[in-house]
C-alpha atoms as a PDB file:
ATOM      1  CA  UNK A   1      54.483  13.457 -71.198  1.00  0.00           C
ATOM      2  CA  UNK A   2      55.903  13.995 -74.602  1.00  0.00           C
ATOM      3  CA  UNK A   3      53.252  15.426 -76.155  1.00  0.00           C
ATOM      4  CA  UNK A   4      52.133  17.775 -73.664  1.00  0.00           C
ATOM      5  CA  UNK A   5      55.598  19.493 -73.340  1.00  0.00           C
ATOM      6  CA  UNK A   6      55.376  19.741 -77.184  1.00  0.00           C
ATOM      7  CA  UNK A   7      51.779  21.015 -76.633  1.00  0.00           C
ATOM      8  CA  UNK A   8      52.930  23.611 -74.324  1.00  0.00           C
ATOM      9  CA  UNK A   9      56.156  25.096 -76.318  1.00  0.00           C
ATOM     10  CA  UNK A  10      53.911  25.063 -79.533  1.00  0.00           C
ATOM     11  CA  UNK A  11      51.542  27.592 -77.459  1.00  0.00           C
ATOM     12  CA  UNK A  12      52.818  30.915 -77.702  1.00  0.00           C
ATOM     13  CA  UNK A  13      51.728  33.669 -75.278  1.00  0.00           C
ATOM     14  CA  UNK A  14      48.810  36.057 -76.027  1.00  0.00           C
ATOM     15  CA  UNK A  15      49.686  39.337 -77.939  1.00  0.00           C
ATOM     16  CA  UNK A  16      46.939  41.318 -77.992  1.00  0.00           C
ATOM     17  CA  UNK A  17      46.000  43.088 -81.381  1.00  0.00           C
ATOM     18  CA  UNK A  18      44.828  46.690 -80.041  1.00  0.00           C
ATOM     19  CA  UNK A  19      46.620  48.932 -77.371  1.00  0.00           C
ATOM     20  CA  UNK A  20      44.862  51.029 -75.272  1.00  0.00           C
ATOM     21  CA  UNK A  21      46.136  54.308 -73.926  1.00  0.00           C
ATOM     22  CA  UNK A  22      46.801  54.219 -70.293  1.00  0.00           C
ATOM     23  CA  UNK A  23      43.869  56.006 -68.109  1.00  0.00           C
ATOM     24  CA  UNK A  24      45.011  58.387 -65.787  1.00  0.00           C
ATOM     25  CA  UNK A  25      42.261  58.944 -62.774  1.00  0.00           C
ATOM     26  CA  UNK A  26      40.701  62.190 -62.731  1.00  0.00           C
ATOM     27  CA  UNK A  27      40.019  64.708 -59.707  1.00  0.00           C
ATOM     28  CA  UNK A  28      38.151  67.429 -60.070  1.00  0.00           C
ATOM     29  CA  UNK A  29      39.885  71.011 -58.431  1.00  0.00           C
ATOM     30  CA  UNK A  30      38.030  72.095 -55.351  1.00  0.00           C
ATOM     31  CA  UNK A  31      39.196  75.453 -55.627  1.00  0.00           C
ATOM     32  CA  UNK A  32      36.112  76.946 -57.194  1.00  0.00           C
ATOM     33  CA  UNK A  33      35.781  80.800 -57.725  1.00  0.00           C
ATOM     34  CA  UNK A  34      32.831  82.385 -59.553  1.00  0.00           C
ATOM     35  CA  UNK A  35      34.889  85.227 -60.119  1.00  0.00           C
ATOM     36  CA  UNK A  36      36.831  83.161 -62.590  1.00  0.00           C
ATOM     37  CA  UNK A  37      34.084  82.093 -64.767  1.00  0.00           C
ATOM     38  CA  UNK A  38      33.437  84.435 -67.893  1.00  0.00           C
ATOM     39  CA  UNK A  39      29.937  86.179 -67.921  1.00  0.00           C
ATOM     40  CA  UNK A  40      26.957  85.131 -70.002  1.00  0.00           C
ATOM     41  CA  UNK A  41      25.828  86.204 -72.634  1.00  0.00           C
ATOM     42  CA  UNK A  42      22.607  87.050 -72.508  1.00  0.00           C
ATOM     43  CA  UNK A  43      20.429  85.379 -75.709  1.00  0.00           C
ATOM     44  CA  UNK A  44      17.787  87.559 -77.250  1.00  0.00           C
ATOM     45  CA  UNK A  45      14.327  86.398 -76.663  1.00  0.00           C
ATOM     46  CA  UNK A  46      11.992  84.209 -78.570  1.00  0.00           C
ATOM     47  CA  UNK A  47       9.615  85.288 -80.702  1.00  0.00           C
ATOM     48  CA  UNK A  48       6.348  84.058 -81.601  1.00  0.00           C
ATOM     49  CA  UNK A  49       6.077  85.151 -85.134  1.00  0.00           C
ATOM     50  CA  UNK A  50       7.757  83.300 -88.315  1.00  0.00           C
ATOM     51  CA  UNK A  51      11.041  84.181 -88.809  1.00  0.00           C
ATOM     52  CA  UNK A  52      11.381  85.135 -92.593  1.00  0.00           C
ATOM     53  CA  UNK A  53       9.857  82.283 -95.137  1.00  0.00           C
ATOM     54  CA  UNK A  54      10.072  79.641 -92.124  1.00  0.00           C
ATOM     55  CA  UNK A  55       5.919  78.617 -91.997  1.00  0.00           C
ATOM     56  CA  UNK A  56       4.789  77.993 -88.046  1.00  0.00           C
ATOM     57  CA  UNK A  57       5.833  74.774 -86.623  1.00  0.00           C
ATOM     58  CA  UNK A  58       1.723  73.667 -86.226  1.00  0.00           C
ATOM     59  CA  UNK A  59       1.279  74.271 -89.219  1.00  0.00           C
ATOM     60  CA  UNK A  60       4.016  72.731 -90.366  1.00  0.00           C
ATOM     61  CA  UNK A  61       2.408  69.146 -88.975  1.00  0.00           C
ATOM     62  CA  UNK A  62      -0.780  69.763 -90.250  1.00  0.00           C
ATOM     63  CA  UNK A  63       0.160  69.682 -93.813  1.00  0.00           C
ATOM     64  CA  UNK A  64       1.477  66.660 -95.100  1.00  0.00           C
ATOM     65  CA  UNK A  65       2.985  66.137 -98.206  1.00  0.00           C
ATOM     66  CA  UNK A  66       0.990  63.154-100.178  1.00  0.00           C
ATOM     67  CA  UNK A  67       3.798  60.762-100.037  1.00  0.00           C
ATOM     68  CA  UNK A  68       3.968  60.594 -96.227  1.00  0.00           C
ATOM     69  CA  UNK A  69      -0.002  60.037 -95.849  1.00  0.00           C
ATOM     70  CA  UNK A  70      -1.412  56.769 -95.187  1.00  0.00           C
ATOM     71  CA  UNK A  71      -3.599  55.210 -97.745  1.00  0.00           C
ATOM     72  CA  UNK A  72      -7.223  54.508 -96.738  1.00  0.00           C
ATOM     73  CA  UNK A  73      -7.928  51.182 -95.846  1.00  0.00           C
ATOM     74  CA  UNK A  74     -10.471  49.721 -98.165  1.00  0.00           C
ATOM     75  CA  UNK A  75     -13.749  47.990 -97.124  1.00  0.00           C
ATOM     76  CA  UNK A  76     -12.397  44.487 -98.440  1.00  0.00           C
ATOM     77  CA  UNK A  77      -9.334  44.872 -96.992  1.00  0.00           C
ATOM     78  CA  UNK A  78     -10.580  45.459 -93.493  1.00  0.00           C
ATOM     79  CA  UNK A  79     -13.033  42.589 -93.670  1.00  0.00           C
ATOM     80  CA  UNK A  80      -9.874  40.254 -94.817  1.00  0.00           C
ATOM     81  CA  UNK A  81      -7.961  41.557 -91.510  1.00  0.00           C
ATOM     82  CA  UNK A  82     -10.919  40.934 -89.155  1.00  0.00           C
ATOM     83  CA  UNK A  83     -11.577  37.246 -90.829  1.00  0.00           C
ATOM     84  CA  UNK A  84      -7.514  36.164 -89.664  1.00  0.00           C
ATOM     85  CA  UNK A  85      -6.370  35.550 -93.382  1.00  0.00           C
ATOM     86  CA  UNK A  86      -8.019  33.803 -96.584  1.00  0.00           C
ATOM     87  CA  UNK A  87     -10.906  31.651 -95.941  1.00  0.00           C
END
């Protein structure tokens, strides 16, 4: 008996390391009025030419530089792949 009340003084009580701010619950106002909200702005439209040195998005996939190519897949190569691995 001895050893557990020593067991239970030597515990201490849980302090926890971080401290979260307390969350206050949210409700949204139901007093909505359109009259309130500030107009849009109206954006200007798209269009479909370049805009200054900016090359067209298609072709901007269609040319790759070299360093993002794949390499072509030589003859042996393929023939090791379809074998499963060295002979």
């Amino acid at each position: 008996m001895e050893i557990m009340s020593k067991i239970i003084q030597a515990v201490k009580a849980h302090v926890p390391l971080i401290k979260f701010p307390k969350r206050v619950k949210w409700e949204p106002s139901l007093d909505f009025n359109p009259a309130k909200l500030t107009p849009k702005i109206k954006l200007p439209t798209r269009t479909s030419a370049p805009i200054g040195n900016l090359p067209d998005t298609i072709e901007v996939f269609r040319v790759v530089p070299d360093r993002f190519r794949r390499r072509p897949v030589d003859v042996y190569e393929l023939e090791y792949i379809e074998r499963g691995g060295p002979e």
